[in-house]
PDB file of N, CA and C in Angstrom:
ATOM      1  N   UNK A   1     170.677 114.061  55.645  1.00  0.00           N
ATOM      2  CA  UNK A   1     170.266 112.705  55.362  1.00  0.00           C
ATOM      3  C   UNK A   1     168.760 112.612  55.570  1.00  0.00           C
ATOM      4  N   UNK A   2     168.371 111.925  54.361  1.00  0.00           N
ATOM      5  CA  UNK A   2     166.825 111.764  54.826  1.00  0.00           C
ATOM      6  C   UNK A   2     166.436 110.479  55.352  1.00  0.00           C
ATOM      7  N   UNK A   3     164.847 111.000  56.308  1.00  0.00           N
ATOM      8  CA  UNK A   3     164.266 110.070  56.904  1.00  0.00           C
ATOM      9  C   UNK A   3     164.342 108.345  56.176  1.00  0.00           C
ATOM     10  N   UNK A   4     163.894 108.677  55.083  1.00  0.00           N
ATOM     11  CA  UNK A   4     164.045 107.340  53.879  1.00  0.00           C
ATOM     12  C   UNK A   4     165.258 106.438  54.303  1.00  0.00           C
ATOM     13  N   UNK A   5     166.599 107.356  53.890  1.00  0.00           N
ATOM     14  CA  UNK A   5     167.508 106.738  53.818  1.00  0.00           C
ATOM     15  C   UNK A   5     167.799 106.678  55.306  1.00  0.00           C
ATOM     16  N   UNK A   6     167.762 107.022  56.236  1.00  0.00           N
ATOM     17  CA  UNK A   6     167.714 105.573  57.428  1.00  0.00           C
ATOM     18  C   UNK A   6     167.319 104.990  57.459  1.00  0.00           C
ATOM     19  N   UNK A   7     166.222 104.650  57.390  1.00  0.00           N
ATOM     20  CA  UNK A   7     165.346 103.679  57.247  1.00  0.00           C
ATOM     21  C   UNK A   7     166.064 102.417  56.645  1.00  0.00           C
ATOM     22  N   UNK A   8     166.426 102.600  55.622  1.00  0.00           N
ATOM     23  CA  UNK A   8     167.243 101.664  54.548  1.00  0.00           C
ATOM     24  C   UNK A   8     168.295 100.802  55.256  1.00  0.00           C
ATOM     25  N   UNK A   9     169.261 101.483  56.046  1.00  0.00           N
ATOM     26  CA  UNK A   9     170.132 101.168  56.759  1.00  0.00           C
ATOM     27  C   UNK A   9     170.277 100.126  57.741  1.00  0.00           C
ATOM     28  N   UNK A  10     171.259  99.179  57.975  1.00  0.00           N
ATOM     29  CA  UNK A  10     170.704  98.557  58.709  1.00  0.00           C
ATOM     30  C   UNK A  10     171.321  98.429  60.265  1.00  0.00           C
ATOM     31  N   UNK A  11     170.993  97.799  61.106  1.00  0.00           N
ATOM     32  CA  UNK A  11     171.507  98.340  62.843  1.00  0.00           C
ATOM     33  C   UNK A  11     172.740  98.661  62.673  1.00  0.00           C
ATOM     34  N   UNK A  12     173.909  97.473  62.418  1.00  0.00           N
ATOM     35  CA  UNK A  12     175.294  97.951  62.517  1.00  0.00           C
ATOM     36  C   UNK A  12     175.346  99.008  61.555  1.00  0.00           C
ATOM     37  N   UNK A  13     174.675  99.731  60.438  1.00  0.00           N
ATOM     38  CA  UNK A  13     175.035 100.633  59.506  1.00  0.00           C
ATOM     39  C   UNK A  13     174.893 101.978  60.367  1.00  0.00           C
ATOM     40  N   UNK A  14     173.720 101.996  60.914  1.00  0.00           N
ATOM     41  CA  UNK A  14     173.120 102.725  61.784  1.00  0.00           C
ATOM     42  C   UNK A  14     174.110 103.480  62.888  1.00  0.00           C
ATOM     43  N   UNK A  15     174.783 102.594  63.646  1.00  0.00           N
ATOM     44  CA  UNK A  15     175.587 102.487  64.720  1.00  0.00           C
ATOM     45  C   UNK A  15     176.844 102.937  64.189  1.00  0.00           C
ATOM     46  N   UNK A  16     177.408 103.015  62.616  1.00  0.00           N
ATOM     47  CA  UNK A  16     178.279 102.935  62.186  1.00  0.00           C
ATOM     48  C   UNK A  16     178.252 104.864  61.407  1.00  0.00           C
ATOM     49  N   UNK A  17     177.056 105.322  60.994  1.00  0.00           N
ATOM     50  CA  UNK A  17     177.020 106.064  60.520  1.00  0.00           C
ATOM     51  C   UNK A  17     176.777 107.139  62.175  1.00  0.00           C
ATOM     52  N   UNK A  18     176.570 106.255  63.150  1.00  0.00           N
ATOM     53  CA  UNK A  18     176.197 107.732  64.170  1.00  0.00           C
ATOM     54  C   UNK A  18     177.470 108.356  64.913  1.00  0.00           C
ATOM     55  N   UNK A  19     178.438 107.145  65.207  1.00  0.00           N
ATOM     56  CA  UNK A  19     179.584 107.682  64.985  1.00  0.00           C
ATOM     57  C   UNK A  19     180.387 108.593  64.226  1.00  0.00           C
ATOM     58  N   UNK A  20     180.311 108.380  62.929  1.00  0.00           N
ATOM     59  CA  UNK A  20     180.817 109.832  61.958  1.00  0.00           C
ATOM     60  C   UNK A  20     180.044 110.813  62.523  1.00  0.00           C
ATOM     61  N   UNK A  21     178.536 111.001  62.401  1.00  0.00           N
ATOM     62  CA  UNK A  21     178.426 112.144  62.726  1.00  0.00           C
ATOM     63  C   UNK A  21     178.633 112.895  63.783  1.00  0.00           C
ATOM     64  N   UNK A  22     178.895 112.048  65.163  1.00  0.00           N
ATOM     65  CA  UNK A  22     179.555 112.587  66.185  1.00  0.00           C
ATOM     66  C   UNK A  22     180.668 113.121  65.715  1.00  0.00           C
ATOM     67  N   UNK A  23     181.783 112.305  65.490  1.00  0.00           N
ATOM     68  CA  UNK A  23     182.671 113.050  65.008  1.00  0.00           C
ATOM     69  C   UNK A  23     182.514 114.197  64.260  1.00  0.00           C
ATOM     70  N   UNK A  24     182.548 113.938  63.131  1.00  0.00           N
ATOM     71  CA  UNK A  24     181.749 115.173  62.529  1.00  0.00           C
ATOM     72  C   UNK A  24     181.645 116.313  63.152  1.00  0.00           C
ATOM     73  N   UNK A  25     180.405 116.411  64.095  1.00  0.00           N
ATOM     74  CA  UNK A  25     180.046 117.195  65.116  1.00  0.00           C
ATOM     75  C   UNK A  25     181.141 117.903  65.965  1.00  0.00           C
ATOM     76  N   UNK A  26     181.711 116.906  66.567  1.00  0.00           N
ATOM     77  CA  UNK A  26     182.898 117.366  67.281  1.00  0.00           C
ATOM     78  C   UNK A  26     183.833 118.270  66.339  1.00  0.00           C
ATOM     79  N   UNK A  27     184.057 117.811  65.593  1.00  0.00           N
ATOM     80  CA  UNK A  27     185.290 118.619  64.482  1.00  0.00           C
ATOM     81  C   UNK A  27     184.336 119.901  63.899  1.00  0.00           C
ATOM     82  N   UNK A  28     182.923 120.098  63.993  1.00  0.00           N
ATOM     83  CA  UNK A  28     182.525 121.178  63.518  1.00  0.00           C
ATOM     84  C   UNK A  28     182.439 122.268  64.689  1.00  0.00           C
ATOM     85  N   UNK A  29     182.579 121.735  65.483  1.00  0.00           N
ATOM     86  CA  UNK A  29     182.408 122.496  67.206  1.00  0.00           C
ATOM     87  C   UNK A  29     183.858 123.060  67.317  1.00  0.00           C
ATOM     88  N   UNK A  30     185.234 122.036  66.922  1.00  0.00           N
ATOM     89  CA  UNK A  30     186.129 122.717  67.327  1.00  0.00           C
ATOM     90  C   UNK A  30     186.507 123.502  66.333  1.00  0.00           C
ATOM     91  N   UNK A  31     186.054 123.216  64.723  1.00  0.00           N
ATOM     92  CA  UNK A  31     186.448 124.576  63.944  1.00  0.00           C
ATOM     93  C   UNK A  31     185.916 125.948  64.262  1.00  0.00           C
ATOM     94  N   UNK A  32     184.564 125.605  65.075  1.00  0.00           N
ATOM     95  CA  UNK A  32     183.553 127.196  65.373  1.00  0.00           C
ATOM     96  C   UNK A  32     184.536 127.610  66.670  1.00  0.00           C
ATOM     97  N   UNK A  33     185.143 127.017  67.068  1.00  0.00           N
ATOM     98  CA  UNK A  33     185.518 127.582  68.678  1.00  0.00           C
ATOM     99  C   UNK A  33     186.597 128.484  67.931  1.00  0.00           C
ATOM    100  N   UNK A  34     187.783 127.885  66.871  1.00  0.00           N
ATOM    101  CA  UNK A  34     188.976 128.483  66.600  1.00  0.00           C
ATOM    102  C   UNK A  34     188.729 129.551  65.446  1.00  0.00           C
ATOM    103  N   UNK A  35     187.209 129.676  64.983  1.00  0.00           N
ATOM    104  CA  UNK A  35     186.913 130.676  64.273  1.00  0.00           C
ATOM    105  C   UNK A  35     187.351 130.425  62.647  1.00  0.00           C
ATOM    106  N   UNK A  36     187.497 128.846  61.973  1.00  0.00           N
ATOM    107  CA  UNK A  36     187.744 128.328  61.185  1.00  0.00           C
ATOM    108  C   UNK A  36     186.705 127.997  60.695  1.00  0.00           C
ATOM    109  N   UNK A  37     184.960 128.128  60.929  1.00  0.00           N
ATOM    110  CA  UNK A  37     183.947 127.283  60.090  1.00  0.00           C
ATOM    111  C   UNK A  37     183.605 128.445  59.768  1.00  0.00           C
ATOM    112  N   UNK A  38     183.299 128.028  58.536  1.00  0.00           N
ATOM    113  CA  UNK A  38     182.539 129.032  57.413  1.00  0.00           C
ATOM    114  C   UNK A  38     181.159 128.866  57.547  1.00  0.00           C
ATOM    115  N   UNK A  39     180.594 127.350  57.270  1.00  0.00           N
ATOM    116  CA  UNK A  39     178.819 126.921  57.174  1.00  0.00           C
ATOM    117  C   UNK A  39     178.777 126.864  58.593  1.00  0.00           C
ATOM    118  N   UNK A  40     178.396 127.683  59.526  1.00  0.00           N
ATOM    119  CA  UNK A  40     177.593 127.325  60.479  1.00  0.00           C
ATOM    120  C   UNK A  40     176.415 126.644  60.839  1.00  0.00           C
ATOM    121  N   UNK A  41     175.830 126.424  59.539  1.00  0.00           N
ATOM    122  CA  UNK A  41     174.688 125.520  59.645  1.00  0.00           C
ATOM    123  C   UNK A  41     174.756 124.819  59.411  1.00  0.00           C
ATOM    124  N   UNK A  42     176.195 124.061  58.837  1.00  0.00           N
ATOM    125  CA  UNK A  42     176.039 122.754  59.230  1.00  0.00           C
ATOM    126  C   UNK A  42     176.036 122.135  60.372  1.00  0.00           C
ATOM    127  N   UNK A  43     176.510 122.582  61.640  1.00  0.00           N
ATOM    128  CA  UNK A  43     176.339 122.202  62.654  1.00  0.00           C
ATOM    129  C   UNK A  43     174.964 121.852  63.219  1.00  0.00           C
ATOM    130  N   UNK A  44     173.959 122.524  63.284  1.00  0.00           N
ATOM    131  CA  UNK A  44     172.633 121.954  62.987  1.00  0.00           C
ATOM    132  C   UNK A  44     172.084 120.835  62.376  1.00  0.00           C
ATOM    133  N   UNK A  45     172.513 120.855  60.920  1.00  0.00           N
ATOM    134  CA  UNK A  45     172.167 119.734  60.247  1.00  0.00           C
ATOM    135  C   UNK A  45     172.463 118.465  60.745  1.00  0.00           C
ATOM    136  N   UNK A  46     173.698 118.732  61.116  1.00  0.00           N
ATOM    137  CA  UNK A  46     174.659 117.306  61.928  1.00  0.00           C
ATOM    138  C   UNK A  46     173.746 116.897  63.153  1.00  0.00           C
ATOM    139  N   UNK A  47     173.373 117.889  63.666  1.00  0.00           N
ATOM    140  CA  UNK A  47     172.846 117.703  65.256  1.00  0.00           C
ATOM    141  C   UNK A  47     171.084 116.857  65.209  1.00  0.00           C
ATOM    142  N   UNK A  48     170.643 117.610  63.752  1.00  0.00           N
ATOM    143  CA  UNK A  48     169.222 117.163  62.941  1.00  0.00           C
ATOM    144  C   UNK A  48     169.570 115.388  62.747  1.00  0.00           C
ATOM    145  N   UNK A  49     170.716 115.251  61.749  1.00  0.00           N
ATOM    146  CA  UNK A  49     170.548 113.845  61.944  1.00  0.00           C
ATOM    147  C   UNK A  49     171.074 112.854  62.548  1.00  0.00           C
ATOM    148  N   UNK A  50     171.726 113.319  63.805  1.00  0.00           N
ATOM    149  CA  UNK A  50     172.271 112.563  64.961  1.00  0.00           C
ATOM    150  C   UNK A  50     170.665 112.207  65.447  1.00  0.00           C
ATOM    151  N   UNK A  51     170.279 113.384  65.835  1.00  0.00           N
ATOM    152  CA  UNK A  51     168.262 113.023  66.183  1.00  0.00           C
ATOM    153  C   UNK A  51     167.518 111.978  65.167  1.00  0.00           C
ATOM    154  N   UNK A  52     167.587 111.912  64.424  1.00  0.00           N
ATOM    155  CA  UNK A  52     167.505 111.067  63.084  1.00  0.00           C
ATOM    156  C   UNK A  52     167.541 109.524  63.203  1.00  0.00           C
ATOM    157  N   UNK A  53     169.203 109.596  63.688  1.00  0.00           N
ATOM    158  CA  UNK A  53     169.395 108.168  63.343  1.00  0.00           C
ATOM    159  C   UNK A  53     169.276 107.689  64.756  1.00  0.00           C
ATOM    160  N   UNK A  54     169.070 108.351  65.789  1.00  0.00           N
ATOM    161  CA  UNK A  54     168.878 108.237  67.234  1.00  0.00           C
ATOM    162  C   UNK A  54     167.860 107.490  67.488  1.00  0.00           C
ATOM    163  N   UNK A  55     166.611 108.773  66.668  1.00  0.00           N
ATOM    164  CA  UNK A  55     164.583 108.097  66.986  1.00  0.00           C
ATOM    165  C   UNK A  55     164.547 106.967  65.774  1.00  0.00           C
ATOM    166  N   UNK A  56     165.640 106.583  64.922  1.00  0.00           N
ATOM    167  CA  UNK A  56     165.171 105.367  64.309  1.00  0.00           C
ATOM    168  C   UNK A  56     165.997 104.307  65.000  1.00  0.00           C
ATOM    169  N   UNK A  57     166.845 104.150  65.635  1.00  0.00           N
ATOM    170  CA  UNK A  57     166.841 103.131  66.753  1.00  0.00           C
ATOM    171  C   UNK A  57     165.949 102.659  67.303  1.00  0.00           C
ATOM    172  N   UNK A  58     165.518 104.042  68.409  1.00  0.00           N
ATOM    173  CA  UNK A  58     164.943 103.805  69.136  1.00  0.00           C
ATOM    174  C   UNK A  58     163.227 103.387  68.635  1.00  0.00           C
ATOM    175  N   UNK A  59     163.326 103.051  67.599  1.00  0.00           N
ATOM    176  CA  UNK A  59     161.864 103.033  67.232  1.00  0.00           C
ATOM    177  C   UNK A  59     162.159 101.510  66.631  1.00  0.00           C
ATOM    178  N   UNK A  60     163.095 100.974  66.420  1.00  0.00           N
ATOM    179  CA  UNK A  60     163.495  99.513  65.720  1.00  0.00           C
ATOM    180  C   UNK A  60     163.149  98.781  67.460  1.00  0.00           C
ATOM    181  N   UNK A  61     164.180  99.037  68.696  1.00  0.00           N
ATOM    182  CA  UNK A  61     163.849  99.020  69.753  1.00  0.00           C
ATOM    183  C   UNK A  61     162.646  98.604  69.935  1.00  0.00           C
ATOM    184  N   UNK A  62     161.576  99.779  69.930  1.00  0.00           N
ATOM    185  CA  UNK A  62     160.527  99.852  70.318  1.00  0.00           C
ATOM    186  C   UNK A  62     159.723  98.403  69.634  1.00  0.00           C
ATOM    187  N   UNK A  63     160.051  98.316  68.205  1.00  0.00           N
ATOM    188  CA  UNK A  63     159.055  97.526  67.375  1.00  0.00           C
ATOM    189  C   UNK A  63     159.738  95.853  68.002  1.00  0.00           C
ATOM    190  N   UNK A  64     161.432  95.855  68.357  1.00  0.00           N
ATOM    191  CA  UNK A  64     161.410  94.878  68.607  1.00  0.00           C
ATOM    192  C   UNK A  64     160.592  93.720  69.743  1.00  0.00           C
ATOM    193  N   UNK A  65     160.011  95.130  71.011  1.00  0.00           N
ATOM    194  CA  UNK A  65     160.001  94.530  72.409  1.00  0.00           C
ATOM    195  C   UNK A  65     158.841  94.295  72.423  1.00  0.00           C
ATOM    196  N   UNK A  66     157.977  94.648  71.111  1.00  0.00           N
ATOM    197  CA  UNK A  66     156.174  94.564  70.766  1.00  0.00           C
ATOM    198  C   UNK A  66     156.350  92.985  70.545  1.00  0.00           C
ATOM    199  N   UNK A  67     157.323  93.120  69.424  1.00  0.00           N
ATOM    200  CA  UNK A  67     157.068  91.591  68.436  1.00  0.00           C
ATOM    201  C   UNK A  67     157.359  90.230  69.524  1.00  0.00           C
ATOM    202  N   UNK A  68     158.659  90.662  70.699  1.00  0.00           N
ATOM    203  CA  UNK A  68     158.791  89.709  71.372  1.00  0.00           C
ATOM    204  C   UNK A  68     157.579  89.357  72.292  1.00  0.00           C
ATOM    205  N   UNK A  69     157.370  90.337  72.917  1.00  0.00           N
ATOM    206  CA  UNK A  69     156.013  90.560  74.112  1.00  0.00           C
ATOM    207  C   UNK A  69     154.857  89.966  72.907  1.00  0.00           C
ATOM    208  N   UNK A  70     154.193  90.106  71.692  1.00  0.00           N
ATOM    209  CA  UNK A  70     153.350  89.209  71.382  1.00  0.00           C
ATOM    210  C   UNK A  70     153.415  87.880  70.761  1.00  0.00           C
ATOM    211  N   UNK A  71     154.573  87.127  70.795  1.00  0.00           N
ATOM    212  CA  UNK A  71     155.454  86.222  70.863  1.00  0.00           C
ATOM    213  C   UNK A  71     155.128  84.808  72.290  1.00  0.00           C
TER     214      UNK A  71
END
């Protein structure tokens, strides 16, 4: 997923899409344990945009506590 398209998204979408990829995650962890995943790199990717949709929270966060504090 690209940077862009979080961006786009909005909080509850955000919150809604970081869940799948946990999951996701989880189900790619337990196919590698039982020796069932083929793409190992997707596990990375998953982990890339869990970080993703994480620092664009935390950066909505950030912009919110500016706008209130110069408020």
């Amino acid at each position: 997923m690209k940077p862009a398209e979080i961006r786009e998204l909005s909080d509850a979408q955000l919150v809604e899409k970081l869940k799948e990829m946990r999951a996701e995650l989880f189900n790619l962890r337990f196919q590698m344990a039982t020796s069932q995943l083929d793409n190992t790199a997707r596990v990375n990717t998953v982990k890339k945009d869990i970080a993703r949709v994480l620092t664009e929270q935390r950066a909505r966060e950030i912009a919110a506590e500016k706008s209130a504090v110069a408020e």
